[in-house]
PDB file of N, CA and C in Angstrom:
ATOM      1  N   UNK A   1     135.710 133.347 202.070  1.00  0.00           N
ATOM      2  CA  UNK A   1     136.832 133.722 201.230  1.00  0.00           C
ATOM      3  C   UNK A   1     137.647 132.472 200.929  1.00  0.00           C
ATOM      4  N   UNK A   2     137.718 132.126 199.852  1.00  0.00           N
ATOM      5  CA  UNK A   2     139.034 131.187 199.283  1.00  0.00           C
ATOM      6  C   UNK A   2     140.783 131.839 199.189  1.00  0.00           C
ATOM      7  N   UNK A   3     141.297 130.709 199.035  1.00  0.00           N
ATOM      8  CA  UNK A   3     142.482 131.379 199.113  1.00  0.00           C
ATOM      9  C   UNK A   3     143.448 130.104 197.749  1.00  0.00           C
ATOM     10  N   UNK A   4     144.130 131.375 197.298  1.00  0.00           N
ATOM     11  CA  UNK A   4     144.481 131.049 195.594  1.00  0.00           C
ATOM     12  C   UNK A   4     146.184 130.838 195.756  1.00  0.00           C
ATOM     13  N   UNK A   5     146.925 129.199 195.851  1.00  0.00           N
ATOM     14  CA  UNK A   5     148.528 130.173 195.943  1.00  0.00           C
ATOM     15  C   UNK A   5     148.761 130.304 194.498  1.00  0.00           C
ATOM     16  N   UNK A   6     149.324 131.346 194.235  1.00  0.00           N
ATOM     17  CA  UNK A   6     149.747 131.514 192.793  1.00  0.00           C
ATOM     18  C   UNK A   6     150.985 131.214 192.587  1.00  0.00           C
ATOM     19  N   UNK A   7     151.530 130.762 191.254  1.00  0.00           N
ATOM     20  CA  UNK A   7     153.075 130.674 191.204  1.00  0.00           C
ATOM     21  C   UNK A   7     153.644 130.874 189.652  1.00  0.00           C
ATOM     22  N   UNK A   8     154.459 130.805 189.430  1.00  0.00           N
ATOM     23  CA  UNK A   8     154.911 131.480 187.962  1.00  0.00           C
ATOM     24  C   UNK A   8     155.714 132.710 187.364  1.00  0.00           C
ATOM     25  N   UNK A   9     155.710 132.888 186.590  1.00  0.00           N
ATOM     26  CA  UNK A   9     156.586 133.888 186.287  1.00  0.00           C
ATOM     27  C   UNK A   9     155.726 135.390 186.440  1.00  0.00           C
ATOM     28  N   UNK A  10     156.356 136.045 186.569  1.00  0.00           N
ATOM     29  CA  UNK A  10     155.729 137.301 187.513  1.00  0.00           C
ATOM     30  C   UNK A  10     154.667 138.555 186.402  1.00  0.00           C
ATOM     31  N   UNK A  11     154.982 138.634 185.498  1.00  0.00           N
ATOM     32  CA  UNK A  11     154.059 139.114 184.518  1.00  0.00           C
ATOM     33  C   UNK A  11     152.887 138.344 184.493  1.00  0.00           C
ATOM     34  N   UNK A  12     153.076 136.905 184.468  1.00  0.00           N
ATOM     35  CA  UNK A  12     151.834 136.229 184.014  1.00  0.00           C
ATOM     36  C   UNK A  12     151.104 136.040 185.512  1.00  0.00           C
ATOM     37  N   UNK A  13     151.734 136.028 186.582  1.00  0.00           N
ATOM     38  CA  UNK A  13     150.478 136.301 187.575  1.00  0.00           C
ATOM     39  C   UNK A  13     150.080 137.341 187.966  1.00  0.00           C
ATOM     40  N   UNK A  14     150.359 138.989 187.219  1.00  0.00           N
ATOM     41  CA  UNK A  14     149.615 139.713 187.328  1.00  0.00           C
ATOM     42  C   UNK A  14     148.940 139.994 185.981  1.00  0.00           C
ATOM     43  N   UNK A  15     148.585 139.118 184.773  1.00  0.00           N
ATOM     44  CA  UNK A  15     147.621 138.937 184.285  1.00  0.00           C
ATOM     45  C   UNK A  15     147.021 138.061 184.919  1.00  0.00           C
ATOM     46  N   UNK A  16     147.142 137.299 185.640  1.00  0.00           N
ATOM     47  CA  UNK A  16     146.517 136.401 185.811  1.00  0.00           C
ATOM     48  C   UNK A  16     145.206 136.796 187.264  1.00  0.00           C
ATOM     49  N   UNK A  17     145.639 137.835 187.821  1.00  0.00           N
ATOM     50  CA  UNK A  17     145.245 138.692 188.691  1.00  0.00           C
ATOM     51  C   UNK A  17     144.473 139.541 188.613  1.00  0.00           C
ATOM     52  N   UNK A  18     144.524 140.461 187.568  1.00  0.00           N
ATOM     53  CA  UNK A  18     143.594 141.151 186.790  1.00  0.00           C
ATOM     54  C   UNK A  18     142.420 140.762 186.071  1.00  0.00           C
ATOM     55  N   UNK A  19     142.871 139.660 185.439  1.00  0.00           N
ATOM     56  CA  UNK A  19     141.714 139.146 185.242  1.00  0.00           C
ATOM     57  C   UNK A  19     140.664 138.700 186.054  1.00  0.00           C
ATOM     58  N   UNK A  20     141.034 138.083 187.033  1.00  0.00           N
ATOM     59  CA  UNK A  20     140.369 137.537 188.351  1.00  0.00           C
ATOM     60  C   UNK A  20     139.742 138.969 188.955  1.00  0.00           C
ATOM     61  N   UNK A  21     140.383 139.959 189.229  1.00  0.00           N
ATOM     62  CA  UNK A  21     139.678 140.973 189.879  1.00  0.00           C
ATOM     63  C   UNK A  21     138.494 141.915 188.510  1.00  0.00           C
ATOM     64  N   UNK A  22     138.204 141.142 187.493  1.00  0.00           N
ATOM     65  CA  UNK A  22     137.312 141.733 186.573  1.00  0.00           C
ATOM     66  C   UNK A  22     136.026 141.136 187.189  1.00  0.00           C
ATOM     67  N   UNK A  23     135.879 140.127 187.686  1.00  0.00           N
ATOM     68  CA  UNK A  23     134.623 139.006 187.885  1.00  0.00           C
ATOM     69  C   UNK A  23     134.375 139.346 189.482  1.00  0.00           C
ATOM     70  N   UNK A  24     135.362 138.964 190.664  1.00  0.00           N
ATOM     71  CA  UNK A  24     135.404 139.139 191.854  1.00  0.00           C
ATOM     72  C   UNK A  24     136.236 140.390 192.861  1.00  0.00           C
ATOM     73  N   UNK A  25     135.849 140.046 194.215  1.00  0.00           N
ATOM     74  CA  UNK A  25     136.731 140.745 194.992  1.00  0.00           C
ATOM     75  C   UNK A  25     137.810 139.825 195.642  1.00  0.00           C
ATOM     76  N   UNK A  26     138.987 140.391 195.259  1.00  0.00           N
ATOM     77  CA  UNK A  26     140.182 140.068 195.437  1.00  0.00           C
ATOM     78  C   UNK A  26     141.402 140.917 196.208  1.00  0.00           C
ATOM     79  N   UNK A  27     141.726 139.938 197.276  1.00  0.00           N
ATOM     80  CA  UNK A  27     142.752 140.839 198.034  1.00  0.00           C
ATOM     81  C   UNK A  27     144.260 140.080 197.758  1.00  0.00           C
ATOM     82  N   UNK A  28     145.205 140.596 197.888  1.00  0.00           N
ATOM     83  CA  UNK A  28     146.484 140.079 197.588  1.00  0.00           C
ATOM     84  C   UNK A  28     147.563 139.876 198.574  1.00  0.00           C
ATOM     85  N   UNK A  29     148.499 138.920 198.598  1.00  0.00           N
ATOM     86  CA  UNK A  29     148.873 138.894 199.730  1.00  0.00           C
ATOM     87  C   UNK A  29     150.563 138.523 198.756  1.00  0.00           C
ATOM     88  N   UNK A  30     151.200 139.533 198.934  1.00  0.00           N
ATOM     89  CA  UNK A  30     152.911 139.680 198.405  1.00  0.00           C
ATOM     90  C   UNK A  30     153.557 140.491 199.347  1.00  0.00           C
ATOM     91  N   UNK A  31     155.256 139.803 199.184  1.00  0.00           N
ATOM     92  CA  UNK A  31     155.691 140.556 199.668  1.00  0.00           C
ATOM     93  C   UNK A  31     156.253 141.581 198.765  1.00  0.00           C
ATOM     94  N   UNK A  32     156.521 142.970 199.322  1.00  0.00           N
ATOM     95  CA  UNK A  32     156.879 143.961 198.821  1.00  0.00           C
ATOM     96  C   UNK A  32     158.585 144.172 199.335  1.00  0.00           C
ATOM     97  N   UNK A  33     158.844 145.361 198.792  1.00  0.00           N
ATOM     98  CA  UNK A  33     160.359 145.997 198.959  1.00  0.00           C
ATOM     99  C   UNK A  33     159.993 147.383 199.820  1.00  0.00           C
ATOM    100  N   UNK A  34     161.160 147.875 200.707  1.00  0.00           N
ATOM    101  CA  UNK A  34     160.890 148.162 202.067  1.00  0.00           C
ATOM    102  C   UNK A  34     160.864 149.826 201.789  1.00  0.00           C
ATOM    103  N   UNK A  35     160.817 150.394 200.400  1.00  0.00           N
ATOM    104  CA  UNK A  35     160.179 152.017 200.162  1.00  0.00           C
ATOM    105  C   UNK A  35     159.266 151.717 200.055  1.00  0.00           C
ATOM    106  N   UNK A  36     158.161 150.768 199.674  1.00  0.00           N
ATOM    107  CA  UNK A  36     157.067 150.948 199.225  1.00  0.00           C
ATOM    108  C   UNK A  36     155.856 151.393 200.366  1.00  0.00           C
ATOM    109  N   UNK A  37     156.245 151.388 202.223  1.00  0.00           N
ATOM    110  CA  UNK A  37     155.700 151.593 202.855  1.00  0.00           C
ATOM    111  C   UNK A  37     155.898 152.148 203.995  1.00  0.00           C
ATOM    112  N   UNK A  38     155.857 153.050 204.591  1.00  0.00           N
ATOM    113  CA  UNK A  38     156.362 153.524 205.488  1.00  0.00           C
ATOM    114  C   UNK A  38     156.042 152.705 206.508  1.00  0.00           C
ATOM    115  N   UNK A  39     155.477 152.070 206.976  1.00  0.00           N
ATOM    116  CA  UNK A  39     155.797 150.597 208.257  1.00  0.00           C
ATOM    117  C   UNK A  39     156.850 150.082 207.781  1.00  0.00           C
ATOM    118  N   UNK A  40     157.383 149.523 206.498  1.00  0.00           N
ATOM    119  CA  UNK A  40     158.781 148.992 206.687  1.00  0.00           C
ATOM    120  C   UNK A  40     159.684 149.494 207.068  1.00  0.00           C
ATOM    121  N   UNK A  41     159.841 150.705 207.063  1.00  0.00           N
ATOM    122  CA  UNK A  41     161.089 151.823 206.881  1.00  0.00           C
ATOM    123  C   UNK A  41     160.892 151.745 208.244  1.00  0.00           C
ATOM    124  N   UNK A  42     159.719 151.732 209.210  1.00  0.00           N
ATOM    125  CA  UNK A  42     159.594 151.536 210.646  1.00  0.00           C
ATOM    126  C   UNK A  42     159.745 150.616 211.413  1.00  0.00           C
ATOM    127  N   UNK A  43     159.587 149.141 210.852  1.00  0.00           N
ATOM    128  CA  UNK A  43     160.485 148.282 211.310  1.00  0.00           C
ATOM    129  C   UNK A  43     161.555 147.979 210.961  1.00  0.00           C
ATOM    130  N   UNK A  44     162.196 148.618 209.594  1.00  0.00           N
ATOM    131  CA  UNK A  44     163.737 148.395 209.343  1.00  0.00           C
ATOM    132  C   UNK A  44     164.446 146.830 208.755  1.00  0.00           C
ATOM    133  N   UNK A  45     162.617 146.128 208.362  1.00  0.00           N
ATOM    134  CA  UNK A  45     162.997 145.426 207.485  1.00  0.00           C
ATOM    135  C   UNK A  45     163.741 146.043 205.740  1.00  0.00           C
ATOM    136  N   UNK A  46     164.136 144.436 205.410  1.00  0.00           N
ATOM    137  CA  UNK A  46     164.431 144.778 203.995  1.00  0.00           C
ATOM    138  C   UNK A  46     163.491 144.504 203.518  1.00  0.00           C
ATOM    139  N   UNK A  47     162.481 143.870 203.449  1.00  0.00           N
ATOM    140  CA  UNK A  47     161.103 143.213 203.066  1.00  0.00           C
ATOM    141  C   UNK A  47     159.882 143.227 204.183  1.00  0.00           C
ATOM    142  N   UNK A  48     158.280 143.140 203.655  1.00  0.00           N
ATOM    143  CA  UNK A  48     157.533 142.846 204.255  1.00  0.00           C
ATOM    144  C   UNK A  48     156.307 142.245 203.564  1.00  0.00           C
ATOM    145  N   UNK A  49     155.426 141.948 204.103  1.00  0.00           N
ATOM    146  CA  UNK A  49     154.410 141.552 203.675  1.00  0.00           C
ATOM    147  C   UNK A  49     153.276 142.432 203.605  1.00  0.00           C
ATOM    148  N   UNK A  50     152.254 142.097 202.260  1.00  0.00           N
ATOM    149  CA  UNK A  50     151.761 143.295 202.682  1.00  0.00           C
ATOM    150  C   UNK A  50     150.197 142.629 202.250  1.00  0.00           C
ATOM    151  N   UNK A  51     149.199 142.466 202.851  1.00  0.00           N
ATOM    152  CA  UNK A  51     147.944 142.323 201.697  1.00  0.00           C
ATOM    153  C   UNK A  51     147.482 143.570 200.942  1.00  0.00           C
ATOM    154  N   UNK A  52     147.169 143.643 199.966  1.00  0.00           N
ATOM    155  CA  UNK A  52     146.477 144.527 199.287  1.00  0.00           C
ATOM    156  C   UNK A  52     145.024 143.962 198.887  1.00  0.00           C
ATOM    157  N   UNK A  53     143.744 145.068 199.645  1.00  0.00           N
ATOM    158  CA  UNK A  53     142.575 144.517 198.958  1.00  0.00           C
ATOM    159  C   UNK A  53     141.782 145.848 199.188  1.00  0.00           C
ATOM    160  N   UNK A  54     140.250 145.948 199.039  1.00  0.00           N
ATOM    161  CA  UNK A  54     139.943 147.400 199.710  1.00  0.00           C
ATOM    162  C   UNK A  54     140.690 148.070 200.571  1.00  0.00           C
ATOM    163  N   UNK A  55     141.045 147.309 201.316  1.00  0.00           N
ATOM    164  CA  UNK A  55     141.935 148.223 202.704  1.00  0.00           C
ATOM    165  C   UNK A  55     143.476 147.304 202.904  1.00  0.00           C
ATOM    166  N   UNK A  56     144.601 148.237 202.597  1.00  0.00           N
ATOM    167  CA  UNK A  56     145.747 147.413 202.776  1.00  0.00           C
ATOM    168  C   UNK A  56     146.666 147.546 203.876  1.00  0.00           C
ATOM    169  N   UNK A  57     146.983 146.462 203.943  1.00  0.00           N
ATOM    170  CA  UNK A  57     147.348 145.459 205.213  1.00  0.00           C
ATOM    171  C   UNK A  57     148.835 145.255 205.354  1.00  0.00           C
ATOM    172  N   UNK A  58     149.758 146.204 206.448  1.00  0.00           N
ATOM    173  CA  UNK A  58     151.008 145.477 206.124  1.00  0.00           C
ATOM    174  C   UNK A  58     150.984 144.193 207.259  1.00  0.00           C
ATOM    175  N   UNK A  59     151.999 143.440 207.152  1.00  0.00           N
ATOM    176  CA  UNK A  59     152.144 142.501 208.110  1.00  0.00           C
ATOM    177  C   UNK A  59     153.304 142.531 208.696  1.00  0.00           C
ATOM    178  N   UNK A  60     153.871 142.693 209.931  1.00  0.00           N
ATOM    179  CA  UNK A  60     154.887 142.413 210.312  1.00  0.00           C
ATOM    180  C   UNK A  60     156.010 141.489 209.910  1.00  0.00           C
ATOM    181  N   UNK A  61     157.143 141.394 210.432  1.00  0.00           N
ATOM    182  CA  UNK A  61     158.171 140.880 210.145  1.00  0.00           C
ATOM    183  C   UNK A  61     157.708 139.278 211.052  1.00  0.00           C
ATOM    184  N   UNK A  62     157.450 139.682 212.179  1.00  0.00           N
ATOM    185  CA  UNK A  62     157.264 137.927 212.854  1.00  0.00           C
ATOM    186  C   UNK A  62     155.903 136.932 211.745  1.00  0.00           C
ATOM    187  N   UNK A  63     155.337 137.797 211.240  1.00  0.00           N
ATOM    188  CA  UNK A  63     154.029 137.052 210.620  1.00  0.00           C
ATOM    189  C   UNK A  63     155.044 136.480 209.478  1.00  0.00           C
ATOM    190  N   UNK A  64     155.596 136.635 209.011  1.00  0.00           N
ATOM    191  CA  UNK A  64     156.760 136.572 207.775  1.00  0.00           C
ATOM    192  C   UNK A  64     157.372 134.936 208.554  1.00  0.00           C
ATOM    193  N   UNK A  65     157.886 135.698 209.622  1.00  0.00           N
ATOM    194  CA  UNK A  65     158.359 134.153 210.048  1.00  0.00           C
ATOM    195  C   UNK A  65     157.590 133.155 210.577  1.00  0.00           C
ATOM    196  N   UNK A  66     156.311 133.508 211.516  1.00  0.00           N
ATOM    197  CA  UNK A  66     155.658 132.399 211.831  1.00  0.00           C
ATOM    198  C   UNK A  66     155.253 131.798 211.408  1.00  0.00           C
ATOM    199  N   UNK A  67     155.219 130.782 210.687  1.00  0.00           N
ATOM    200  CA  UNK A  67     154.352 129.841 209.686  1.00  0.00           C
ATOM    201  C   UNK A  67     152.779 130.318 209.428  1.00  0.00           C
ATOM    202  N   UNK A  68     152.480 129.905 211.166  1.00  0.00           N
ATOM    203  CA  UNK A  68     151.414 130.221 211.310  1.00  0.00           C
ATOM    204  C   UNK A  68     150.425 130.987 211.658  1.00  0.00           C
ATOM    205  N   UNK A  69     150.658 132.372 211.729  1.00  0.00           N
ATOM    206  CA  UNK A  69     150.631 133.606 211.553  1.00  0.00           C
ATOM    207  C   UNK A  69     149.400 134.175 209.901  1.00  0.00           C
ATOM    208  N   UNK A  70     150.520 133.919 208.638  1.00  0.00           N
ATOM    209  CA  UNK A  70     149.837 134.064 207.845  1.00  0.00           C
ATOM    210  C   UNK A  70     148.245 133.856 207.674  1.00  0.00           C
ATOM    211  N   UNK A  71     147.984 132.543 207.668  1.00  0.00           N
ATOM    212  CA  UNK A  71     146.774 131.741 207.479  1.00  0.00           C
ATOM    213  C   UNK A  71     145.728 132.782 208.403  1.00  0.00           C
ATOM    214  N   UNK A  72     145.731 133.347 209.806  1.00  0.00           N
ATOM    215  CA  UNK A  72     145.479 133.788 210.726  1.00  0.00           C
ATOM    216  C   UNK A  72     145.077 135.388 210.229  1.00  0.00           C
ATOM    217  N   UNK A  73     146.186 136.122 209.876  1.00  0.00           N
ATOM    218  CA  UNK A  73     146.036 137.370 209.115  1.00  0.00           C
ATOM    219  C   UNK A  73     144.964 137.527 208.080  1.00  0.00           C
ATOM    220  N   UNK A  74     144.793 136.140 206.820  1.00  0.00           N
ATOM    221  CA  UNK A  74     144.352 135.578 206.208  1.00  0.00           C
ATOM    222  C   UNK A  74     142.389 135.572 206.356  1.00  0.00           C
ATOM    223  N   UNK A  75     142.484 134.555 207.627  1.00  0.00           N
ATOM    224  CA  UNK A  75     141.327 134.828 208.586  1.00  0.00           C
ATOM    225  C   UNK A  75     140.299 135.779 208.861  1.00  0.00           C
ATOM    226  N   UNK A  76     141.303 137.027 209.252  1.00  0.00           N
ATOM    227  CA  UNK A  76     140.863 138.325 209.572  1.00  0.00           C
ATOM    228  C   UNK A  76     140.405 138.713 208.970  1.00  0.00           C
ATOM    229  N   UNK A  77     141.604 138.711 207.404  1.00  0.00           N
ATOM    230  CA  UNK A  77     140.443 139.757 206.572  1.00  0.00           C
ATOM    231  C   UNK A  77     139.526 139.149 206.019  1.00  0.00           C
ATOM    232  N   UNK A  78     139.417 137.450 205.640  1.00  0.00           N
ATOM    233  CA  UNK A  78     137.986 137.273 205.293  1.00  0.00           C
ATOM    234  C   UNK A  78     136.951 137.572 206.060  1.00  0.00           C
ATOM    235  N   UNK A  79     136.893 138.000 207.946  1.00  0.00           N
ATOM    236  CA  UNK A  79     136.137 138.574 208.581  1.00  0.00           C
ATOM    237  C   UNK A  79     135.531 139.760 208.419  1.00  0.00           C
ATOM    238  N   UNK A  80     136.457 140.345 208.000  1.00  0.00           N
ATOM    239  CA  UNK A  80     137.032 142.072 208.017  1.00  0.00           C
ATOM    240  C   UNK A  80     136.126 142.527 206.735  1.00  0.00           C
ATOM    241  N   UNK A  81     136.616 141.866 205.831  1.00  0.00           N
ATOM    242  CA  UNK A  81     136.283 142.431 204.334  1.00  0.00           C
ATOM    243  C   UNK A  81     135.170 141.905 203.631  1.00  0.00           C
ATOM    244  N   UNK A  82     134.450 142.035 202.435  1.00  0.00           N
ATOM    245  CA  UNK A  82     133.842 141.231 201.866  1.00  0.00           C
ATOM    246  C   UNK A  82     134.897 141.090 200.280  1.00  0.00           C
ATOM    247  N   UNK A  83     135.217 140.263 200.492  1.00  0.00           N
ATOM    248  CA  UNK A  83     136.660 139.499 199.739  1.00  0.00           C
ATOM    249  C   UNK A  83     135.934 137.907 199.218  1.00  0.00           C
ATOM    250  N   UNK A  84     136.279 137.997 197.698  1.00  0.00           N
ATOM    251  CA  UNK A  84     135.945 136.197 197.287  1.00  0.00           C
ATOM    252  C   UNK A  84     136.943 135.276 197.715  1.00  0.00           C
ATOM    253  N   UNK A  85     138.016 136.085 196.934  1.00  0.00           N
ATOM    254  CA  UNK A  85     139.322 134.945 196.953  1.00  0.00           C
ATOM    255  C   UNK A  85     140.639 136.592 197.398  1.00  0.00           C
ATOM    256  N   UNK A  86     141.401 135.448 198.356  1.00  0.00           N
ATOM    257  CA  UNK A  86     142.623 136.147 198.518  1.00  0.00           C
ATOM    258  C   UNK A  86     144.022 135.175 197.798  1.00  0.00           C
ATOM    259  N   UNK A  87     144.886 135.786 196.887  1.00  0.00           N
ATOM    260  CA  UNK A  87     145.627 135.789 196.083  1.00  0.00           C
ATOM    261  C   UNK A  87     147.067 135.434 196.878  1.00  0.00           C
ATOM    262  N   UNK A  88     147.580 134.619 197.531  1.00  0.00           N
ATOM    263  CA  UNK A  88     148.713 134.424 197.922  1.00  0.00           C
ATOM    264  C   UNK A  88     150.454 134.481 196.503  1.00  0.00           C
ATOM    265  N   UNK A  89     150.560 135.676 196.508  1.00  0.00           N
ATOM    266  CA  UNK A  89     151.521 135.038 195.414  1.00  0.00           C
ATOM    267  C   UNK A  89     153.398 135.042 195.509  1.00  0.00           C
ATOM    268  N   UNK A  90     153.904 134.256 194.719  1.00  0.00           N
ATOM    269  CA  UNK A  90     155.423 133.620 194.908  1.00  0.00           C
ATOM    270  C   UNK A  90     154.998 132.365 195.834  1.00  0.00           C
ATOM    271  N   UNK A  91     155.947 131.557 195.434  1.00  0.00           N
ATOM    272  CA  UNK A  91     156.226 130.220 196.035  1.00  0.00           C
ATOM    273  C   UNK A  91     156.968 130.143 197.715  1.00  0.00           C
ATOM    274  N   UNK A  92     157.842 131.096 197.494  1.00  0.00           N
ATOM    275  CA  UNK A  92     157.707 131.463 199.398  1.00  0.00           C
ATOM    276  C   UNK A  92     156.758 131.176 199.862  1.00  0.00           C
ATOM    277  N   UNK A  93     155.516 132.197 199.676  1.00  0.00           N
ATOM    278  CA  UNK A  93     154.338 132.623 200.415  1.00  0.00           C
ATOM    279  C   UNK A  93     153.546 131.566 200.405  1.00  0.00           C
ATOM    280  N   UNK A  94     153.433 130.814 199.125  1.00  0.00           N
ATOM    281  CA  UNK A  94     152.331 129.377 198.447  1.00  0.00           C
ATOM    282  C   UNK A  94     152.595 128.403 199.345  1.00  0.00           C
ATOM    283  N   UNK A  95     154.057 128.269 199.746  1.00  0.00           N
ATOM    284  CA  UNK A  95     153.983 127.145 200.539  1.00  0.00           C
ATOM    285  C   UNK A  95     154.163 127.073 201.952  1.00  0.00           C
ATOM    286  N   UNK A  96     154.111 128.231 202.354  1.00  0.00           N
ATOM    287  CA  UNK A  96     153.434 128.541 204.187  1.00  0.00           C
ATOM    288  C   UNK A  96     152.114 128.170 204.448  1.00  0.00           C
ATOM    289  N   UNK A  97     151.321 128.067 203.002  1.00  0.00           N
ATOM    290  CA  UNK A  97     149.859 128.631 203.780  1.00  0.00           C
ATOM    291  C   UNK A  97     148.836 127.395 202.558  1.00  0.00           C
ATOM    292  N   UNK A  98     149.689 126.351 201.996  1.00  0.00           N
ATOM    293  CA  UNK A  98     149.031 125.183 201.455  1.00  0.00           C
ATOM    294  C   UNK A  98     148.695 124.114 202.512  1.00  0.00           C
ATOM    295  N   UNK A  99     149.485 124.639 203.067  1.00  0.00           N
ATOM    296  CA  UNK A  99     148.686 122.816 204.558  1.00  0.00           C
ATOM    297  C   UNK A  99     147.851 123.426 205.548  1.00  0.00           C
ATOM    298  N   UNK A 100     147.536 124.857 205.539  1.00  0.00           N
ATOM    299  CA  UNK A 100     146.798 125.089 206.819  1.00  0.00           C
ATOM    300  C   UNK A 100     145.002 124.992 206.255  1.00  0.00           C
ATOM    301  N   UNK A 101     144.705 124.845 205.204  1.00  0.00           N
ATOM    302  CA  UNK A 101     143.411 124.624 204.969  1.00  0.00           C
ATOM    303  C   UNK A 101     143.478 124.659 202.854  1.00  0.00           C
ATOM    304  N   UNK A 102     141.933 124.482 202.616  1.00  0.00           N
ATOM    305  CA  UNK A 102     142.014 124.064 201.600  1.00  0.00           C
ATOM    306  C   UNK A 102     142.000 125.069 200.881  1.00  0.00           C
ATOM    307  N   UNK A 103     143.265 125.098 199.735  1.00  0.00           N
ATOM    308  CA  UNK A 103     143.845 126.028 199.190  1.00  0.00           C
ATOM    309  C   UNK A 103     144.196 125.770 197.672  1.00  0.00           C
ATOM    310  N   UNK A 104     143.841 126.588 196.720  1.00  0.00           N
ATOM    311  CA  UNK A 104     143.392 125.943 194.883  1.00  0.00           C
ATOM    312  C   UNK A 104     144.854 126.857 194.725  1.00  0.00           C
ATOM    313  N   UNK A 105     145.809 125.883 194.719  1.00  0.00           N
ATOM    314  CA  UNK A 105     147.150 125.940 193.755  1.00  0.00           C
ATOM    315  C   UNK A 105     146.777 126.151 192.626  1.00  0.00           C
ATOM    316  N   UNK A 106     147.569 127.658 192.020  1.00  0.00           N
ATOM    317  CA  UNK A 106     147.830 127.632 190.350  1.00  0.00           C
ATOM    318  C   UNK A 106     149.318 128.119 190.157  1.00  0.00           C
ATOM    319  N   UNK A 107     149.925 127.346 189.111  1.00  0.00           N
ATOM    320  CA  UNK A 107     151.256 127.376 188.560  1.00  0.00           C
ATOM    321  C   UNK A 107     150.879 127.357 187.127  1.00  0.00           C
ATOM    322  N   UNK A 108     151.237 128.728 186.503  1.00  0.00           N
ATOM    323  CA  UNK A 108     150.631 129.229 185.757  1.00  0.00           C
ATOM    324  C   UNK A 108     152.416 129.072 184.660  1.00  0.00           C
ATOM    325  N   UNK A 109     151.422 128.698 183.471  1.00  0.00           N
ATOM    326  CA  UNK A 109     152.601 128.283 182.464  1.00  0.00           C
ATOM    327  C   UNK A 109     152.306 129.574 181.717  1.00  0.00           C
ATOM    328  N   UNK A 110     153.733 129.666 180.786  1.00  0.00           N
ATOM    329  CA  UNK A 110     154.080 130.398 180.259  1.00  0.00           C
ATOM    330  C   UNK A 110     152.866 131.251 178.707  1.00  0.00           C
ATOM    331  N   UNK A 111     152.342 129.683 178.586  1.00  0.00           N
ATOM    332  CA  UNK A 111     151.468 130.693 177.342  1.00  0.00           C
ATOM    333  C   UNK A 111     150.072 129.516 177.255  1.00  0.00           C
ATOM    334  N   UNK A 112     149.898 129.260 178.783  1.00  0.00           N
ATOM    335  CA  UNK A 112     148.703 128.408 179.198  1.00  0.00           C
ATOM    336  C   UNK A 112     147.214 129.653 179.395  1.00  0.00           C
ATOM    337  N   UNK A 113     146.243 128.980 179.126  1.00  0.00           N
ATOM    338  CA  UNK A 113     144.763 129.573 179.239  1.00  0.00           C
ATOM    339  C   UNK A 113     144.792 129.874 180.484  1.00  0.00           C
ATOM    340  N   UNK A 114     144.000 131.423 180.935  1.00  0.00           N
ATOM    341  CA  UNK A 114     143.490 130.943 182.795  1.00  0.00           C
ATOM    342  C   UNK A 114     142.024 130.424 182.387  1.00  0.00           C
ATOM    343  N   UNK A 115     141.627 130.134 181.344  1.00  0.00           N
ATOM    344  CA  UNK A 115     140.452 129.400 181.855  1.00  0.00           C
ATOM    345  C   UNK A 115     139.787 128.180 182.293  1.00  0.00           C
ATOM    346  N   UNK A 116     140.843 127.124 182.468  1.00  0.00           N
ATOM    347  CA  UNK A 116     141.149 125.802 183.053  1.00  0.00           C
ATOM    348  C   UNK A 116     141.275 126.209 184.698  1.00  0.00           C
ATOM    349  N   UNK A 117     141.275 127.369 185.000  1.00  0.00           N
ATOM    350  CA  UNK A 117     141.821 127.861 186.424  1.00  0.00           C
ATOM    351  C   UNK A 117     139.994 128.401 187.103  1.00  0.00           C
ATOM    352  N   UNK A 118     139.820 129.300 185.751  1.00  0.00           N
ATOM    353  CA  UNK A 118     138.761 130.149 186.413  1.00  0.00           C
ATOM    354  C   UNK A 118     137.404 128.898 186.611  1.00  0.00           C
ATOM    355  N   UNK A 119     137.590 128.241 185.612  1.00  0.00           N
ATOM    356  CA  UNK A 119     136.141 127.001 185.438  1.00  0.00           C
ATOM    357  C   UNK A 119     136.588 126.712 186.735  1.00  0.00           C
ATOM    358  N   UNK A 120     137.876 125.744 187.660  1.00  0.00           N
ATOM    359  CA  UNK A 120     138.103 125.109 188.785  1.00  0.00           C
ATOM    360  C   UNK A 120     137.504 126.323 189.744  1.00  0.00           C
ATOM    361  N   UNK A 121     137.479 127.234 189.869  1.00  0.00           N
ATOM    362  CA  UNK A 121     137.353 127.689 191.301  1.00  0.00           C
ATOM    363  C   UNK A 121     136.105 127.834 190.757  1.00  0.00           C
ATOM    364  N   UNK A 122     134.946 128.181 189.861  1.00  0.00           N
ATOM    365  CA  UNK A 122     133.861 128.092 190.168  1.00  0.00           C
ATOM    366  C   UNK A 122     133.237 126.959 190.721  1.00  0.00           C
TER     367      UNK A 122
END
């Protein structure tokens, strides 16, 4: 499994997402807002993390803070799943998990091609 940080304005990385999940398997790794899951409402965060891929994944509040935690979670499910690329997205998240291994940054412009993106990761 590769791992993608995404960054940009928020419409265009979920085109930019969709498209990617037309070709491959793709899991996602955002944080969400704390109705969207009943584990948040159970830890009583305001936020959490959550992967979304075949099978979705919340993450605790300490994985949020441990740096190094993520990358690890990360790990798992490329064990776990049969996943191409997992989708790290927001710049929070992009830059926890760019130094722990090799990781294809995209900062996706406003009315730029993804196909300068999709040619690189092939």
């Amino acid at each position: 499994m590769r791992v993608i940080a995404l960054t940009g304005e928020a419409e265009r990385c979920e085109q930019f997402i969709q498209a990617l999940t037309l070709q491959h398997k793709v899991a996602i790794l955002r944080q969400e807002r704390e109705g969207s899951l009943t584990l948040a409402q159970k830890e009583g965060s305001e936020t959490l993390l959550c992967i979304k891929s075949p099978t979705r994944y919340a993450l605790t509040r300490y994985t949020h803070e441990n740096v190094n935690e993520i990358p690890r979670e990360l790990d798992r499910l490329g064990e776990q799943e049969d996943v191409d690329f997992a989708v790290v997205v927001g710049s929070v998240l992009a830059s926890r998990i760019v130094s722990f291994r090799e990781v294809y940054e995209v900062q996706l412009e406003p009315f730029a091609n993804f196909e300068q993106h999709f040619e690189a990761l092939k």
